[in-house]
C-alpha atoms as a PDB file:
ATOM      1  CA  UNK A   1       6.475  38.692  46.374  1.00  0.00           C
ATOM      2  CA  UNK A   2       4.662  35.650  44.574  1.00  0.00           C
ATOM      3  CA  UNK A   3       6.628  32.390  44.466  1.00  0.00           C
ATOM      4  CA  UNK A   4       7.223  31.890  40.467  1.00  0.00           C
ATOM      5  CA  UNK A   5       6.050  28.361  39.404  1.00  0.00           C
ATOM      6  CA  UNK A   6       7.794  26.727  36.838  1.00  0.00           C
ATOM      7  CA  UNK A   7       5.462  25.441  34.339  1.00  0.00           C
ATOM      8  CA  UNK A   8       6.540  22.246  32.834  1.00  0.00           C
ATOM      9  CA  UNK A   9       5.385  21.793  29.752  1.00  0.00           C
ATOM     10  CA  UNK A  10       3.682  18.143  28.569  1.00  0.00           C
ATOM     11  CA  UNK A  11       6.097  16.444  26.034  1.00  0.00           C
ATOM     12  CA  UNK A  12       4.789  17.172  22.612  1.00  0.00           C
ATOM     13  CA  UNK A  13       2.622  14.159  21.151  1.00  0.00           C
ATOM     14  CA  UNK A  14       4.202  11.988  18.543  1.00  0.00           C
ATOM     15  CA  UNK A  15       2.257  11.524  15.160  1.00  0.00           C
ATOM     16  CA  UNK A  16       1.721   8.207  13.875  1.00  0.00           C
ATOM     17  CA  UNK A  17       0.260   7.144  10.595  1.00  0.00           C
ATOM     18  CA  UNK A  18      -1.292   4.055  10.578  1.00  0.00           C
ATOM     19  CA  UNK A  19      -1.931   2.649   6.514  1.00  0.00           C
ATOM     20  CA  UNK A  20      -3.617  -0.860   7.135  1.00  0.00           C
ATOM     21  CA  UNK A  21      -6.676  -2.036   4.965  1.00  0.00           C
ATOM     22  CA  UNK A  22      -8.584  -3.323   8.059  1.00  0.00           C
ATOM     23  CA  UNK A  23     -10.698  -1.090   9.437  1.00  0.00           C
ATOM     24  CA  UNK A  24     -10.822  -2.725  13.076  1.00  0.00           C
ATOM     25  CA  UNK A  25      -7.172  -3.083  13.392  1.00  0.00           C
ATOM     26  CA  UNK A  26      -7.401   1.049  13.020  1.00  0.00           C
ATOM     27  CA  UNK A  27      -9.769   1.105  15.364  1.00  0.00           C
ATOM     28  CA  UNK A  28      -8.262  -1.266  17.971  1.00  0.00           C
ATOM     29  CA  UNK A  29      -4.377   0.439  17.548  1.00  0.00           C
ATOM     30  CA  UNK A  30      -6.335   3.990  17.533  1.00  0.00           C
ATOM     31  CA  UNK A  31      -7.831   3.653  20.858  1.00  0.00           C
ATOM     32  CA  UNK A  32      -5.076   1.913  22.537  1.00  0.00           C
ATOM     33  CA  UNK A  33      -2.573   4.546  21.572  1.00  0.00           C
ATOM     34  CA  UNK A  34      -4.434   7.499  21.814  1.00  0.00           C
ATOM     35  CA  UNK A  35      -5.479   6.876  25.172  1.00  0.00           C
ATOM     36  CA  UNK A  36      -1.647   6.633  26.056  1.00  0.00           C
ATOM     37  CA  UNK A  37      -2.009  10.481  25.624  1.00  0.00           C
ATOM     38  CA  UNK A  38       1.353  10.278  23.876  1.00  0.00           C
ATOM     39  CA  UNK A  39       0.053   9.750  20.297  1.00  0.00           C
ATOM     40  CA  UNK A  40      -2.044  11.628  17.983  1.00  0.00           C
ATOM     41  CA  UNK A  41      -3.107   8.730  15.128  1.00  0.00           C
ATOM     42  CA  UNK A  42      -3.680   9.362  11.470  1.00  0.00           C
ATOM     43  CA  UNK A  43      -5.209   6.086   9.932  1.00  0.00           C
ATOM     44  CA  UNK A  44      -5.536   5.778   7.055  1.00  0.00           C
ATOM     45  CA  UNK A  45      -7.159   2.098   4.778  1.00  0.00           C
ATOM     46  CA  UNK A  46      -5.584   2.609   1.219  1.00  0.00           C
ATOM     47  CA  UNK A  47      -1.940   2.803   0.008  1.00  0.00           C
ATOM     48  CA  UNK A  48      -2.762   5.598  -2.372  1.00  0.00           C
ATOM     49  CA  UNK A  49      -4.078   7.360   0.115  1.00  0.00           C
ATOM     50  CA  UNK A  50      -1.549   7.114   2.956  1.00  0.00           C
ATOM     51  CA  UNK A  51       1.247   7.928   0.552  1.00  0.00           C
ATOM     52  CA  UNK A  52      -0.888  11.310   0.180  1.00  0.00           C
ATOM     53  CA  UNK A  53      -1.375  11.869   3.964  1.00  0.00           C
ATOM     54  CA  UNK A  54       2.143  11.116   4.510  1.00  0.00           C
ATOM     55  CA  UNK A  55       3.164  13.576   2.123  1.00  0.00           C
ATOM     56  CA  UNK A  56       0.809  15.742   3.676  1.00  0.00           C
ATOM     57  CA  UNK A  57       1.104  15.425   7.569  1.00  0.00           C
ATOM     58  CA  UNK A  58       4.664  14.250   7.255  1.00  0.00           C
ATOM     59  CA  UNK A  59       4.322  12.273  10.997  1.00  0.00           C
ATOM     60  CA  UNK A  60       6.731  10.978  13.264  1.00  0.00           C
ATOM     61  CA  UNK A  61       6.489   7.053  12.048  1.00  0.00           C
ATOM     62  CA  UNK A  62       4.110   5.264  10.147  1.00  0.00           C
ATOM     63  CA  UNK A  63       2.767   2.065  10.620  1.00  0.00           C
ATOM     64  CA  UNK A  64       2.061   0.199   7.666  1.00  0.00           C
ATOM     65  CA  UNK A  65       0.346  -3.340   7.018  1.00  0.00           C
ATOM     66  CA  UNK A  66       2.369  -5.099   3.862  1.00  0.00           C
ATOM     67  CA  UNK A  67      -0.175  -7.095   2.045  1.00  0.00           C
ATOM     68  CA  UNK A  68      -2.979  -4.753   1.072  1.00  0.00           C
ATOM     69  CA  UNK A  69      -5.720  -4.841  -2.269  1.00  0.00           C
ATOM     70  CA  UNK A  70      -4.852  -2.119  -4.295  1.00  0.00           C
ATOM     71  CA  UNK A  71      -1.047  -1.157  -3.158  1.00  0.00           C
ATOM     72  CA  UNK A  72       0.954  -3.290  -0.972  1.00  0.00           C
ATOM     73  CA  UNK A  73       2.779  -2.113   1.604  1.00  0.00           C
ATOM     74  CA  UNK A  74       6.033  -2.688  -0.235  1.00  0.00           C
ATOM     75  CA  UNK A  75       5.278  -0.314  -3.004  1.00  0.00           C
ATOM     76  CA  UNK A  76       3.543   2.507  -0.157  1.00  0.00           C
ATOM     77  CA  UNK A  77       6.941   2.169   1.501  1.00  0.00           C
ATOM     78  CA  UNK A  78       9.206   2.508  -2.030  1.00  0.00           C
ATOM     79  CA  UNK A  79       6.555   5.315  -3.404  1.00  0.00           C
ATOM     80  CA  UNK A  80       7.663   7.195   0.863  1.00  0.00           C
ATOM     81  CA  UNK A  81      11.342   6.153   0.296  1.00  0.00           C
ATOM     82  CA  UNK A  82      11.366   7.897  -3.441  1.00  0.00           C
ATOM     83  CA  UNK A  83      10.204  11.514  -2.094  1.00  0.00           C
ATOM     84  CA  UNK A  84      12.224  14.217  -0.283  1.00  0.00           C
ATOM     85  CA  UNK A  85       9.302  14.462   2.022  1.00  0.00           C
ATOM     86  CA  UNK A  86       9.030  11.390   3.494  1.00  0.00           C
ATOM     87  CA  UNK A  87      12.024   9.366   2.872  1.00  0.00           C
ATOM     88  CA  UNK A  88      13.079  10.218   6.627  1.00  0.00           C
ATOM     89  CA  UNK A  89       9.778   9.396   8.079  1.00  0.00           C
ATOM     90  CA  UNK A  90      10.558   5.762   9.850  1.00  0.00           C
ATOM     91  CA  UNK A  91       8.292   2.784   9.081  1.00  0.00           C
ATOM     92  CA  UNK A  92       7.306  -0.228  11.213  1.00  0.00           C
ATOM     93  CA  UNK A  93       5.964  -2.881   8.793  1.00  0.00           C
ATOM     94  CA  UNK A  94       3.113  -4.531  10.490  1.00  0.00           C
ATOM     95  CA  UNK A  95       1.595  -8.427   8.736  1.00  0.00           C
ATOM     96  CA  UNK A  96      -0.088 -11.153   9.524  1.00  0.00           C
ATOM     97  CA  UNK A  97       3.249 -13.188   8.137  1.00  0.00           C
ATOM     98  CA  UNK A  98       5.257 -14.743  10.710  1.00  0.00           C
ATOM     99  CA  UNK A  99       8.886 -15.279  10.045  1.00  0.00           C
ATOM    100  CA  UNK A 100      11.108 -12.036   8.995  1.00  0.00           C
ATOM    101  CA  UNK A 101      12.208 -14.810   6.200  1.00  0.00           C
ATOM    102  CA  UNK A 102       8.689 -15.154   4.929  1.00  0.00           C
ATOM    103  CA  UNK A 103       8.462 -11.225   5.206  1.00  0.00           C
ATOM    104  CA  UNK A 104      11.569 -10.752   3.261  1.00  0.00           C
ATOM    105  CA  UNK A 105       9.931 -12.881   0.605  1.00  0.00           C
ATOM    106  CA  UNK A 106       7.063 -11.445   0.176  1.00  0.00           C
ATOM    107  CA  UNK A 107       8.079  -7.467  -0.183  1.00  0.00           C
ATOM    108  CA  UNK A 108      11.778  -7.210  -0.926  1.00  0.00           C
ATOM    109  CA  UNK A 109      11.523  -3.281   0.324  1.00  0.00           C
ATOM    110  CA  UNK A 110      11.514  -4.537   3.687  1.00  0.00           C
ATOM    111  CA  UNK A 111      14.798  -5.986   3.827  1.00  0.00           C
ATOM    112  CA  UNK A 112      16.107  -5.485   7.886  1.00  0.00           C
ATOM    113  CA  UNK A 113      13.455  -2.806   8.327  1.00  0.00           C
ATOM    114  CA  UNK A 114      11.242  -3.212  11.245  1.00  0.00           C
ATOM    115  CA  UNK A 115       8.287  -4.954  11.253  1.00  0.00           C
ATOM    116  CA  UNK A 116       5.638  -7.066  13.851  1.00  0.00           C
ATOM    117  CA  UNK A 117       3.522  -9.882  13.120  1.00  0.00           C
ATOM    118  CA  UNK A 118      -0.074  -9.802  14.012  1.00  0.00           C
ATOM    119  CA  UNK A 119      -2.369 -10.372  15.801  1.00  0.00           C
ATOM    120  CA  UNK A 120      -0.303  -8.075  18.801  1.00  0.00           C
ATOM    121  CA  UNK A 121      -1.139  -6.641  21.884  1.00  0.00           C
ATOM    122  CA  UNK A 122      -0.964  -2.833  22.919  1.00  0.00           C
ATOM    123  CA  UNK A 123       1.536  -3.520  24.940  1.00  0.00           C
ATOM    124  CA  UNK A 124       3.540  -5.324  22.238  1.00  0.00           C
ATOM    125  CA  UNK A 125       3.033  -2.411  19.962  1.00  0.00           C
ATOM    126  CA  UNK A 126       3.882  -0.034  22.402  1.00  0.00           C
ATOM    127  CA  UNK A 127       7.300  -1.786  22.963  1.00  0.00           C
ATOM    128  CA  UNK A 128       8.092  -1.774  19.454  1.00  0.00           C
ATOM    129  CA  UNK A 129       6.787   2.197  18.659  1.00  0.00           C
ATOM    130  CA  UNK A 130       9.188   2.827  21.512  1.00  0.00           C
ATOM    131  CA  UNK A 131      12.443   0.984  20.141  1.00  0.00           C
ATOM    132  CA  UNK A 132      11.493   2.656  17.066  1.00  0.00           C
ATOM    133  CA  UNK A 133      11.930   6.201  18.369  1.00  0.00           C
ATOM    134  CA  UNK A 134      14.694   5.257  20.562  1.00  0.00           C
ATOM    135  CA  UNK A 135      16.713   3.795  17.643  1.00  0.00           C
ATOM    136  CA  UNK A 136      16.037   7.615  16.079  1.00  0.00           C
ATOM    137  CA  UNK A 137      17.126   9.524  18.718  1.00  0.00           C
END
């Protein structure tokens, strides 16, 4: 008789949308959490369009920069927060602004939301993606 094997299967990766108007910021948190192996990331340099995507792809969290050229990152996240299919979707503000206070006055939306200054580290990230998903669960 052959011994069965259980087959564990690999945890399902998470989706991530990452809206951000700098292409090399993309890049840099693209590579760093894809090769995790954990995250499949959607990226993603105009408002417009990563209100679309999310709408679209509906991921597991987005990441999304607050000051941007043609749509901040306030109105993206007011524009995800209006529609049935993404108003669930958690966000994690990311900015180059330093203080939650100077956050808060810059895009109201925000409010206690999440959020991490640049410039950050993978690890840094990583941390926060986690407490993110943990505060979810």
């Amino acid at each position: 008789m052959a011994e069965q094997v259980k087959s564990q299967a690999a945890p399902e990766k998470k989706r991530i949308l990452l809206i951000d108007d700098e292409e090399d910021f993309c890049f840099f948190v693209k590579l760093n959490l894809e090769k995790t192996g954990r995250f499949e990331i959607l990226t993603t340099t105009s408002g417009s369009s990563g209100v679309v995507l999310a709408s679209k792809e509906r991921p597991d969290l987005i990441l999304l920069d607050i000051i941007m050229p043609e749509m901040g990152g306030g109105q993206v996240a007011e524009l995800l927060f209006d529609s049935p299919r993404t108003r669930k979707i958690p966000i994690l503000f990311i900015t180059a602004i330093a203080s939650r206070r100077q956050v808060q006055s810059q895009e109201g939306i925000i409010g206690g939301r999440n959020f991490i200054a640049k410039p950050v580290t993978p690890e840094e990230l990583m941390a926060k993606i986690d407490g993110v998903f943990k505060s979810i669960q």
